[in-house]
N, C-alpha and C. Protein backbone atom coordinates (compact mmCIF):
# COMPACT_ATOMS: atom_id res chain seq x y z
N UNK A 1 175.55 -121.23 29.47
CA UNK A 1 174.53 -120.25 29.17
C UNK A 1 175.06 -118.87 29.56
N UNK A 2 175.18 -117.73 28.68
CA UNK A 2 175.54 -116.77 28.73
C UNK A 2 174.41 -115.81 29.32
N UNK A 3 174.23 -114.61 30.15
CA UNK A 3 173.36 -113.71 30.58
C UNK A 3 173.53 -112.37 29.50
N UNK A 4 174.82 -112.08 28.88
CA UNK A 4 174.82 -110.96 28.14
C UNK A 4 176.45 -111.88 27.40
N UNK A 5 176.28 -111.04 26.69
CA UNK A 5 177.53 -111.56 25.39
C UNK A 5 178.94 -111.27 26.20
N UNK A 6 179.09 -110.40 27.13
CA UNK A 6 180.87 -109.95 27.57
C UNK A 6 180.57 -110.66 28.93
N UNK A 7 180.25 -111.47 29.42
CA UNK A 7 179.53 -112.37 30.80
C UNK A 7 179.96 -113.86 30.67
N UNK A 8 180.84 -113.97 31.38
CA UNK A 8 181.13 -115.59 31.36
C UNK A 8 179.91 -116.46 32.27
N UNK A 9 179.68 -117.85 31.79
CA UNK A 9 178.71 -118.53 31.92
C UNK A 9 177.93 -118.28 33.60
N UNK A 10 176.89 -118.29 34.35
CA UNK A 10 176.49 -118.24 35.28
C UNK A 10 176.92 -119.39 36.07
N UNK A 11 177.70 -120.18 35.87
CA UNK A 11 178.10 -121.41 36.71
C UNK A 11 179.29 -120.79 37.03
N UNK A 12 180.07 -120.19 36.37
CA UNK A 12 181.17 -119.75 36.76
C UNK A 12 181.43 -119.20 37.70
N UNK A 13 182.65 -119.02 39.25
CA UNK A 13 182.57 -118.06 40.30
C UNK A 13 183.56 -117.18 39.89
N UNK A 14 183.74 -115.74 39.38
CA UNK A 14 184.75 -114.93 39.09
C UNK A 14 185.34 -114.55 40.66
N UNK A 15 186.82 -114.75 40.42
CA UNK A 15 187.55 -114.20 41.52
C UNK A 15 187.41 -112.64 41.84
N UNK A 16 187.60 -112.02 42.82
CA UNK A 16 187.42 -110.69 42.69
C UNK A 16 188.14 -109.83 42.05
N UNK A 17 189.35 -110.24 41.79
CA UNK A 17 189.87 -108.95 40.79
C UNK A 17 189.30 -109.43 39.23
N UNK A 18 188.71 -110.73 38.84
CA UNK A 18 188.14 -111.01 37.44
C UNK A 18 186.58 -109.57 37.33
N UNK A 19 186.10 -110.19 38.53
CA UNK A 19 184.61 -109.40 38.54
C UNK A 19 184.81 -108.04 38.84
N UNK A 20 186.37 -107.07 39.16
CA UNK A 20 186.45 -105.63 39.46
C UNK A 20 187.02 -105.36 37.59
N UNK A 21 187.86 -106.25 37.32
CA UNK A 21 188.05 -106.47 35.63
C UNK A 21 186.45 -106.33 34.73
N UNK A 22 185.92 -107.19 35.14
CA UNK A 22 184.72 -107.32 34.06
C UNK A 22 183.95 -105.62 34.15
N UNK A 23 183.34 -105.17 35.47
CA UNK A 23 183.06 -103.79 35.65
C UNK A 23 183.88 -103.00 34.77
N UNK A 24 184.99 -102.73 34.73
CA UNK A 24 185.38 -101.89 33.96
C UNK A 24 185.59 -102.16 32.70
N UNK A 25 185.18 -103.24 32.06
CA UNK A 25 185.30 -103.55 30.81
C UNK A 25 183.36 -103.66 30.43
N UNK A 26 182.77 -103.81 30.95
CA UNK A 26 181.30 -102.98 31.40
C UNK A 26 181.20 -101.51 30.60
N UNK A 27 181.80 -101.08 32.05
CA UNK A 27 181.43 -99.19 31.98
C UNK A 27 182.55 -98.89 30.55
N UNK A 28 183.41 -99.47 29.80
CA UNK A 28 183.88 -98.51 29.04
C UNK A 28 183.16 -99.58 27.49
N UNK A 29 182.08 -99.93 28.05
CA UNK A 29 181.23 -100.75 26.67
C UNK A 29 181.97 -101.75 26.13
N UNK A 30 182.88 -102.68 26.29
CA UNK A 30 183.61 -103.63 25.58
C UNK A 30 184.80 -103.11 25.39
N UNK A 31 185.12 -101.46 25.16
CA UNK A 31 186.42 -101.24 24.83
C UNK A 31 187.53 -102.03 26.07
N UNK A 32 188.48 -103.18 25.72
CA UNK A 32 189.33 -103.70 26.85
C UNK A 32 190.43 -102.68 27.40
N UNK A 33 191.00 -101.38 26.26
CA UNK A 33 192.08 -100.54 26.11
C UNK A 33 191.78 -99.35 27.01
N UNK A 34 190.43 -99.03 26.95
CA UNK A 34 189.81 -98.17 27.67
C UNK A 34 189.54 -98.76 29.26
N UNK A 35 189.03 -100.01 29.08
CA UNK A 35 188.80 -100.22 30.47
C UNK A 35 190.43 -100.69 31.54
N UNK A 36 191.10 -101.03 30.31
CA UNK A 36 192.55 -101.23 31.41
C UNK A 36 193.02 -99.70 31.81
N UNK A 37 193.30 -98.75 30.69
CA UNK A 37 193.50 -97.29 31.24
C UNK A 37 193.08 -96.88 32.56
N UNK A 38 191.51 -97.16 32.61
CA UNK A 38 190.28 -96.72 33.40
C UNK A 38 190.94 -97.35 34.94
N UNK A 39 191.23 -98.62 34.79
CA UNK A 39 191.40 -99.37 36.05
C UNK A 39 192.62 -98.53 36.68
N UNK A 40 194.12 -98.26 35.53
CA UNK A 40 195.39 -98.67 36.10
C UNK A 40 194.90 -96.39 36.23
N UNK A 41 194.33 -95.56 35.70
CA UNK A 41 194.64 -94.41 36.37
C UNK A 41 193.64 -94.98 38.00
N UNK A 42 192.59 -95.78 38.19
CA UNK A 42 192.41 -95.49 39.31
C UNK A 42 193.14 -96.16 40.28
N UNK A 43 193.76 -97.39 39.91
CA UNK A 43 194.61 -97.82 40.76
C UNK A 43 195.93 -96.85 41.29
N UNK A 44 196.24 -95.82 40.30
CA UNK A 44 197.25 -94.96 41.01
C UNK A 44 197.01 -93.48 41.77
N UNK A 45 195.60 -93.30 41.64
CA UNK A 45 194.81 -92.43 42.52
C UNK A 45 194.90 -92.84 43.76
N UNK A 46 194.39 -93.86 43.54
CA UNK A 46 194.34 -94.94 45.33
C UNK A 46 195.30 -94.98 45.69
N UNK A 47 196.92 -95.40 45.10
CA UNK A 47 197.63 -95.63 45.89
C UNK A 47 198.14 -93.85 46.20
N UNK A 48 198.16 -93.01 45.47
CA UNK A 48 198.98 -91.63 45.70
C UNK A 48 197.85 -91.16 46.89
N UNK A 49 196.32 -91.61 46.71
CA UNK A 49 195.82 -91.12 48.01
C UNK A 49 196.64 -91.61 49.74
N UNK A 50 196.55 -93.14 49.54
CA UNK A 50 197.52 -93.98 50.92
C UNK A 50 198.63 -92.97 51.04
N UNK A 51 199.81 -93.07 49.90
CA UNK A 51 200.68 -92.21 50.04
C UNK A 51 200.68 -91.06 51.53
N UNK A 52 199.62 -90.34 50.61
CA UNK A 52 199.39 -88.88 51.30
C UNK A 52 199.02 -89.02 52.57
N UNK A 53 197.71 -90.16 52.98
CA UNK A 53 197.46 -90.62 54.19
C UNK A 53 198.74 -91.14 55.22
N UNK A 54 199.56 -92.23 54.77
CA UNK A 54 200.26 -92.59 54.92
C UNK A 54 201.65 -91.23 56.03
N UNK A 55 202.44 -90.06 55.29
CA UNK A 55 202.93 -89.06 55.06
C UNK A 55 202.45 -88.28 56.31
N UNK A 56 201.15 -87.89 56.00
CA UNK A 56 200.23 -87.32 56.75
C UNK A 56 200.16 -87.64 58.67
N UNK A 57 200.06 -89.03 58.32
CA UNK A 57 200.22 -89.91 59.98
C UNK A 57 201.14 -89.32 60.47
N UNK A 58 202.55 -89.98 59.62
CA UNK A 58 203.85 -89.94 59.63
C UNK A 58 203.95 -88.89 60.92
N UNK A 59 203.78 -87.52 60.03
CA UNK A 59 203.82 -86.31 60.64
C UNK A 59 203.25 -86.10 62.00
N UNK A 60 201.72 -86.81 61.98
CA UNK A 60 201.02 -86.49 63.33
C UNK A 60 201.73 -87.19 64.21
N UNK A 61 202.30 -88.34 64.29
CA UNK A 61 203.25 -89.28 64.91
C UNK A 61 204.64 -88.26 65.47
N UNK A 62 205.13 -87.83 64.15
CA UNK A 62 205.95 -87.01 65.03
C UNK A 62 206.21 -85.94 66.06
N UNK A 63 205.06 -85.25 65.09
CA UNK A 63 204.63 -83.93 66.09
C UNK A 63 204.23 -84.43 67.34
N UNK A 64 203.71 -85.24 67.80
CA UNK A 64 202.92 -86.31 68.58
C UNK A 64 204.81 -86.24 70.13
N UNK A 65 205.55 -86.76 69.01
CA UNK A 65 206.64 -86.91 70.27
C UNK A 65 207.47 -85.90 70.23
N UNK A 66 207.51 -84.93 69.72
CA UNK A 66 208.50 -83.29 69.47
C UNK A 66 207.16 -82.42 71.14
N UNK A 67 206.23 -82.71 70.88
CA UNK A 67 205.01 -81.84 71.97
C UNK A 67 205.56 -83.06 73.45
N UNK A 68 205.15 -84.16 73.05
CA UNK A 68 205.31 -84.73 74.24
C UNK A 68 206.18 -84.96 75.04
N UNK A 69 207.96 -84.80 74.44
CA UNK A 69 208.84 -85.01 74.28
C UNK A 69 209.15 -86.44 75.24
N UNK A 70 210.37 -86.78 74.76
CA UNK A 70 210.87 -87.91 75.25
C UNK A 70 211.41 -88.47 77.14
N UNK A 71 210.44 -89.25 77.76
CA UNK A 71 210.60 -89.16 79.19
C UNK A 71 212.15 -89.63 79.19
N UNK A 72 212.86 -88.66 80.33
CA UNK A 72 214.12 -89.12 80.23
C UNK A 72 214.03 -90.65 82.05
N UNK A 73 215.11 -91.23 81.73
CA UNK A 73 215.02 -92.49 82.77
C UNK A 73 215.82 -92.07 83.72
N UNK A 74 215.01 -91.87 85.14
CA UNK A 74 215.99 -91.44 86.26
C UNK A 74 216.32 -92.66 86.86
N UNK A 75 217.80 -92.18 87.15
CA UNK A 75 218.50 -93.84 88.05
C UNK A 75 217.96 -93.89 89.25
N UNK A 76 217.47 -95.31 89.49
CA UNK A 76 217.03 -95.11 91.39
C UNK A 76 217.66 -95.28 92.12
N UNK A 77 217.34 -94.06 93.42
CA UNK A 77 217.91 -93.89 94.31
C UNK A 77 218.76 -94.79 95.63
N UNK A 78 217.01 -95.91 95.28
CA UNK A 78 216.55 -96.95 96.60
C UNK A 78 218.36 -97.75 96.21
N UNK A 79 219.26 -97.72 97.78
CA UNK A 79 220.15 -98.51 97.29
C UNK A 79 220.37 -99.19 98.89
């Protein structure tokens, strides 16, 4: 038994990338060409956002040990 015509049967469990697939084949009305476009520009938004996040750390990490600088190891004395 179908709920709408682009809807696989209600018994069915869609995996999650089937049911993030079906949404965008949803929102662009049946077009499949449109909704793969739709998916793969946002999939490379997301990743160029990480990127930047990613980069971003990077930096605070470094600056992080250039301010703190590196403890140097004194030899002990106790002999």
């Amino acid at each position: 038994m179908h709920a709408h015509p682009h809807e696989p049967p209600v018994e069915i469990r869609l995996s999650e990338a089937e049911r993030i697939a079906l949404a965008y084949h949803r929102a662009a009305h049946g077009n499949a060409w449109t909704a793969l476009v739709r998916a793969v520009e946002d999939a490379l938004a997301d990743l160029a956002e990480a990127e930047r996040r990613t980069m971003q750390r990077d930096r605070l990490i470094s600056r992080g040990y250039i301010r703190g600088g590196v403890p140097v190891a004194r030899a002990s004395t106790a002999s």
